[in-house]
Protein backbone atom coordinates (compact mmCIF):
# COMPACT_ATOMS: atom_id res chain seq x y z
CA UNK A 1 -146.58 -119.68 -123.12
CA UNK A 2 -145.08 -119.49 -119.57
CA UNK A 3 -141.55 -118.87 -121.12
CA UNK A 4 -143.18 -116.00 -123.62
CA UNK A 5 -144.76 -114.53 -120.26
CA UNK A 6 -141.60 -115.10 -117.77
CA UNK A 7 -139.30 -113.29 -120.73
CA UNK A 8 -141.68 -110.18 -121.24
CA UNK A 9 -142.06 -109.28 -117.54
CA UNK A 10 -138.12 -109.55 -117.33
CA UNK A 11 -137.93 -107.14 -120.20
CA UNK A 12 -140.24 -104.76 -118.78
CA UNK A 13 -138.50 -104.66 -115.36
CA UNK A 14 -135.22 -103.81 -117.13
CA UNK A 15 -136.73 -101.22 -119.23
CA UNK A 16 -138.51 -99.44 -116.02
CA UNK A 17 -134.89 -99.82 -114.21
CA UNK A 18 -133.60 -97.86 -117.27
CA UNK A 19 -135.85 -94.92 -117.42
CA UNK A 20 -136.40 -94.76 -113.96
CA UNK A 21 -133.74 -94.60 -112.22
CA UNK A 22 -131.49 -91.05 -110.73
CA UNK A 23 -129.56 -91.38 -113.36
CA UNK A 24 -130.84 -91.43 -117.37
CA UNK A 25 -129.59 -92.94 -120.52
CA UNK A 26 -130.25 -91.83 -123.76
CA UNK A 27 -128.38 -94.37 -126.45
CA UNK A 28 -124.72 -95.30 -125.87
CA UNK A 29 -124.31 -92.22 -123.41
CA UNK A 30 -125.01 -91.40 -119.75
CA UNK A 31 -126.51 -88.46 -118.82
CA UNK A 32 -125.37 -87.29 -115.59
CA UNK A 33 -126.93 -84.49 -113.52
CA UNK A 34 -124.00 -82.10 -112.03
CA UNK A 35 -124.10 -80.01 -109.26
CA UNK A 36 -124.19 -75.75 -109.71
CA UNK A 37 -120.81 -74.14 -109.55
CA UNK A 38 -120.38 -72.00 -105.99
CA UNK A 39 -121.67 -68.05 -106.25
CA UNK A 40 -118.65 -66.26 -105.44
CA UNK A 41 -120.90 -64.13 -103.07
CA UNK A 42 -118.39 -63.57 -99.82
CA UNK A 43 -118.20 -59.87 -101.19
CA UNK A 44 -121.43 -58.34 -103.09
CA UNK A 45 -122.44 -55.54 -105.24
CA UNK A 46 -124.54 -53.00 -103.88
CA UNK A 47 -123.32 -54.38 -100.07
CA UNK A 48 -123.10 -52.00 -96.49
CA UNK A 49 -120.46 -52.53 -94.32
CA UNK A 50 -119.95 -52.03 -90.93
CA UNK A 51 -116.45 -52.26 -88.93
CA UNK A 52 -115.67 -52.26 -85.38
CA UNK A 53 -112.10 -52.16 -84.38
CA UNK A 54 -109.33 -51.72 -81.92
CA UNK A 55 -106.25 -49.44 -82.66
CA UNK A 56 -102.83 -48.61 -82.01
CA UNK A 57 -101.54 -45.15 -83.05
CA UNK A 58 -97.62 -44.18 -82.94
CA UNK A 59 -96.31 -40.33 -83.52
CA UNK A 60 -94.24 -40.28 -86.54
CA UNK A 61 -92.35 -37.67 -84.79
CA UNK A 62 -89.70 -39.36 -82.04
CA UNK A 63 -87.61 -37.75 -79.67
CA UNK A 64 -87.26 -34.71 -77.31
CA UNK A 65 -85.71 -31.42 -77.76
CA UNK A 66 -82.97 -30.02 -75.99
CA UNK A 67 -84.33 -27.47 -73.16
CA UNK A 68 -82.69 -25.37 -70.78
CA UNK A 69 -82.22 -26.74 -67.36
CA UNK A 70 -80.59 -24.91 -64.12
CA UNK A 71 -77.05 -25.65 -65.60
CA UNK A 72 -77.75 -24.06 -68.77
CA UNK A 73 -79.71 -20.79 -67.68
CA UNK A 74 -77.96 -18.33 -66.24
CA UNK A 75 -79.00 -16.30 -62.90
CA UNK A 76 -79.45 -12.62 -63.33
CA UNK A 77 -77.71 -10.26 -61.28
CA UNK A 78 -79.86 -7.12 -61.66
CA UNK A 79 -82.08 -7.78 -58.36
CA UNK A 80 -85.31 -10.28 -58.48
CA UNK A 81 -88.41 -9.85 -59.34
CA UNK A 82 -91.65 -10.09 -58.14
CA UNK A 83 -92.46 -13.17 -56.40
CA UNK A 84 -95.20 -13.93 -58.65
CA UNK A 85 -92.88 -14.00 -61.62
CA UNK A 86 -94.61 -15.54 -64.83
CA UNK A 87 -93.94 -18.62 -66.26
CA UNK A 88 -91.28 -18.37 -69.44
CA UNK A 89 -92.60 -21.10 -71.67
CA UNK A 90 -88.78 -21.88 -73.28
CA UNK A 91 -89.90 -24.76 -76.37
CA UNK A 92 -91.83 -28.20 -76.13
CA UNK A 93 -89.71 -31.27 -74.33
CA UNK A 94 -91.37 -33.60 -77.02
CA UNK A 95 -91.27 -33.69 -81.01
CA UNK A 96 -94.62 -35.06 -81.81
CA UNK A 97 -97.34 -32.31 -80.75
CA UNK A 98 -100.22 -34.69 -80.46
CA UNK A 99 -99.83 -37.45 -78.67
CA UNK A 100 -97.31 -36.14 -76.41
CA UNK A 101 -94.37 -38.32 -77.47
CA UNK A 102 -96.30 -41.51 -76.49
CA UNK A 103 -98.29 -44.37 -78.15
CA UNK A 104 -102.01 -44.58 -77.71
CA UNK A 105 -104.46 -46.74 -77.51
CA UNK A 106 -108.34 -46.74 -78.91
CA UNK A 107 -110.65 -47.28 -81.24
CA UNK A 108 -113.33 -46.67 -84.10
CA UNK A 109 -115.58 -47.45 -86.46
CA UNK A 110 -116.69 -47.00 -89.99
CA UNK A 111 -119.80 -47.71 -92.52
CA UNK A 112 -119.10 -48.57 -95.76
CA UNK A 113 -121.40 -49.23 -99.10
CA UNK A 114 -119.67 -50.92 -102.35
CA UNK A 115 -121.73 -50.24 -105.04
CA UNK A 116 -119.99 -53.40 -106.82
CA UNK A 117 -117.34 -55.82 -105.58
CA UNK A 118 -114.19 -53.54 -105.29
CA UNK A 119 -115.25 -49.84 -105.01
CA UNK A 120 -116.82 -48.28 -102.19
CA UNK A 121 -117.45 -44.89 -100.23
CA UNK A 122 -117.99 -44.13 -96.13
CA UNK A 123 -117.47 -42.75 -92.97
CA UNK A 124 -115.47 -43.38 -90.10
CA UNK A 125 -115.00 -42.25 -86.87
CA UNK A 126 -111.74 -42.96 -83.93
CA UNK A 127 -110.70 -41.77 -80.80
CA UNK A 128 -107.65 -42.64 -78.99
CA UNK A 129 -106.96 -41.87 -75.20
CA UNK A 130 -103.82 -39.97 -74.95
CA UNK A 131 -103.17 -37.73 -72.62
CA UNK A 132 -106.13 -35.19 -73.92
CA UNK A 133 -108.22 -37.57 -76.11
CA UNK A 134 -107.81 -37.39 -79.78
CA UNK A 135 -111.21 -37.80 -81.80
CA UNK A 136 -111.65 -37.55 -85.44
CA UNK A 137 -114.30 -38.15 -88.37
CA UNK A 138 -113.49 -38.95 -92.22
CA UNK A 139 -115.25 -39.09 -94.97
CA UNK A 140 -113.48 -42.47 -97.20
CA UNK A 141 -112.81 -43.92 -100.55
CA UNK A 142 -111.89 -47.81 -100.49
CA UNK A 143 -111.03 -50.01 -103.48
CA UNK A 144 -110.71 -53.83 -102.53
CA UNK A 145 -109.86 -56.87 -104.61
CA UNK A 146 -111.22 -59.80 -103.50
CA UNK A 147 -109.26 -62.66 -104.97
CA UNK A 148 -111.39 -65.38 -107.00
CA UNK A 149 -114.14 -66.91 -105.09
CA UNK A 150 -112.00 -66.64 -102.19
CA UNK A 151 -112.86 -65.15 -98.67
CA UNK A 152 -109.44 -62.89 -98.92
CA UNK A 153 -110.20 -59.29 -100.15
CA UNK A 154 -106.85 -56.91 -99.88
CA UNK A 155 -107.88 -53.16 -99.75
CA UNK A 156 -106.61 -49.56 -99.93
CA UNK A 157 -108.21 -46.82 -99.03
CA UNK A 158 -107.94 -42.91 -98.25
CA UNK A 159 -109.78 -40.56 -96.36
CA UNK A 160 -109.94 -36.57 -95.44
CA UNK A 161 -112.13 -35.05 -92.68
CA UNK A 162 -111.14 -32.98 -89.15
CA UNK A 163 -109.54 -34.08 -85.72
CA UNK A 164 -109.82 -32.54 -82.69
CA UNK A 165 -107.86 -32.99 -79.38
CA UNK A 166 -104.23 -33.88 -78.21
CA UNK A 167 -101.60 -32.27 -76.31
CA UNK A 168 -97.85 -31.99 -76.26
CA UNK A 169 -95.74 -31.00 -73.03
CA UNK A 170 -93.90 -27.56 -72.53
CA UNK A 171 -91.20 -27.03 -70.97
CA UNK A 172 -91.06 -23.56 -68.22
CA UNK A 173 -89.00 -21.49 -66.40
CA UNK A 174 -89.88 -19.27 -63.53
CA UNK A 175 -87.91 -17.03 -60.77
CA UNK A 176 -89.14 -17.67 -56.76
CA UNK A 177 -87.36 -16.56 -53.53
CA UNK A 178 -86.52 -13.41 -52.88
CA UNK A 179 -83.22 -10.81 -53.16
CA UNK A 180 -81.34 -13.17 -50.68
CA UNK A 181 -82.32 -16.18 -51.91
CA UNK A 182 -83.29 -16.11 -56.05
CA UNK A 183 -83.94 -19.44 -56.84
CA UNK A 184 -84.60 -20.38 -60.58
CA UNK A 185 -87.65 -23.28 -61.12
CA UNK A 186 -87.86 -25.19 -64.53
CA UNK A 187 -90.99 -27.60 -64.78
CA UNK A 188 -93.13 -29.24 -67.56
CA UNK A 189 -96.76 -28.75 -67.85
CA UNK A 190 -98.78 -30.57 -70.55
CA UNK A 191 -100.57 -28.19 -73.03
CA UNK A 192 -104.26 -29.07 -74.28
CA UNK A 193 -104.80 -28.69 -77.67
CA UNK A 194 -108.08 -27.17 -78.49
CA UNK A 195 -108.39 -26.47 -82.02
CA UNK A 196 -110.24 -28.40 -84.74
CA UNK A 197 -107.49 -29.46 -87.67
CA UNK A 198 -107.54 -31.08 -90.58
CA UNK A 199 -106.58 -34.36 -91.29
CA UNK A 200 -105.86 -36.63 -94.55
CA UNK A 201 -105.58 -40.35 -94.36
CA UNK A 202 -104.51 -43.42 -96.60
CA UNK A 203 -103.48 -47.44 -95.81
CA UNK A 204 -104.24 -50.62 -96.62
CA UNK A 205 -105.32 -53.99 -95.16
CA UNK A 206 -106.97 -57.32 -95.69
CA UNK A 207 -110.26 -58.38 -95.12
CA UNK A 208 -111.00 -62.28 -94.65
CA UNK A 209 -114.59 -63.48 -94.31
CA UNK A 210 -115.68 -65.91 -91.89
CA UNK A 211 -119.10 -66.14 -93.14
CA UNK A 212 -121.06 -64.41 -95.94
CA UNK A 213 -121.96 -61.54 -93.65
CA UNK A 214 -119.02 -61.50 -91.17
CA UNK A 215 -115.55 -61.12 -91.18
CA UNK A 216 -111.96 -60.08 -89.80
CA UNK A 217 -110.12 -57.02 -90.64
CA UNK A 218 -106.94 -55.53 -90.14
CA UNK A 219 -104.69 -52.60 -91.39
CA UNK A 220 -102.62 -49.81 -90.88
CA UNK A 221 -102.91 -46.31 -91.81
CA UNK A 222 -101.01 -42.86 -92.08
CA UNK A 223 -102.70 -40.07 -90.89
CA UNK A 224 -101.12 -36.83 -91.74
CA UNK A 225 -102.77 -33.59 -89.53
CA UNK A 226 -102.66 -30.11 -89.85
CA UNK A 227 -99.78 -28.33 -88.23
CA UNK A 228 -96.19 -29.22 -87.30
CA UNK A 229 -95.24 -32.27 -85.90
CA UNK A 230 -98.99 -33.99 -85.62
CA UNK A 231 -98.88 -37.14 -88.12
CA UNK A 232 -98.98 -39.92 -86.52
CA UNK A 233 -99.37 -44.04 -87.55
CA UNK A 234 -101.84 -46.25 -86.94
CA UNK A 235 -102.68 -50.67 -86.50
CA UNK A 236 -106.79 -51.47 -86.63
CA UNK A 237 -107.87 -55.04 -86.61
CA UNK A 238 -111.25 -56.03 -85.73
CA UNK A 239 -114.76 -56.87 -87.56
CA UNK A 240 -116.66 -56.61 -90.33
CA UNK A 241 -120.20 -57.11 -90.61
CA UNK A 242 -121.98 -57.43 -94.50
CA UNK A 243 -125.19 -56.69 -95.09
């Protein structure tokens, strides 16, 4: 009777053990519980974002122009005028007529809402300090791809909207002295622009998130402006934030 007893409370411990326990048996086969596959949620549908970045802009347009100088202009000999002779603007000493020959520095921002995973429209706003600060605004279209349930996303965009600013140097020539003494003057003066233009935009870049809501951007763009001799290239890199 003690044997009958001692053998059913052995059987009923193994039998609990068996159904329950993590894992659960059903015949010959285990059933295991897996884990859910990852979202692929780095980049959303119906998702804002907002970039803050640093830039770079170069002219496209290199190089000076050859101006007259005090060997190339000649004196005139029918008397001198006035003292107060005008300046004689004689051509621009730079190519590019925006950012006066030089690189610039600056920066920007932009706001972004992807109505799925890989097409989305904006705004975006830059200035760079040159020697009379260049500021634009642009209305954007970007398409990005990002790759599986990676946190790479490579994007291309384009853009149109106005600029306003820059400058470009001038070269001048101007008579002093007097009938004794004529004495020719050649000097460069930089020349403000002042009027609104319009400008057209398009580049590409990769995005790589950090987290689900941040990450790091960087790109380069074309920008080509209304007018001779104003397009100019541009480097960005900086954050995104994803809301």
């Amino acid at each position: 009777m003690k044997q009958f007893a001692l053998a059913f409370c052995v059987a009923a411990a193994l039998v609990c053990a068996i159904y329950a326990g993590p894992d659960r048996f059903s015949g010959k086969d285990k059933e295991v519980i897996q884990p859910a596959p990852p979202l692929c949620d780095w980049y959303r549908d119906h998702e804002w974002d907002v970039s803050i970045w640093g830039a770079y802009a170069f002219p496209a347009n290199t190089g000076n122009h050859d101006t007259l100088n005090d060997d190339s202009f000649e004196r005139s000999d029918k008397g001198f005028p006035d003292p107060a002779s005008p300046l004689i603007n004689v051509g621009p000493t730079s190519r590019d007529r925006l950012l006066n020959g030089d690189g610039a520095g600056g920066g920007g921002a932009d706001i972004k809402y992807f109505w799925n995973r890989y097409i989305g429209v904006g705004l975006e706003g830059f200035v760079l300090g040159s020697e009379n600060t260049v500021g634009a605004g642009l209305a954007t279209l970007t398409l990005r791809y990002p790759i599986g349930c990676s946190r790479f996303a490579p994007y291309v965009f384009a853009g149109a909207g106005i600029l306003g600013g820059g400058s470009h140097t001038d070269h001048f020539f101007q008579e002093r002295g007097d009938e004794n003494e004529p004495l020719e003057v050649f000097s460069d003066h930089v020349v403000n622009e002042n009027d609104v233009r319009a400008i057209g935009q398009f580049g590409g870049g990769l995005e790589i998130r950090v987290t689900r809501h941040i990450g790091v951007m960087s790109d380069f763009t074309w920008n080509v402006v209304d007018g001779l001799d104003n397009n100019f290239g541009m480097v960005r890199g900086g954050l995104t934030f994803g809301f």
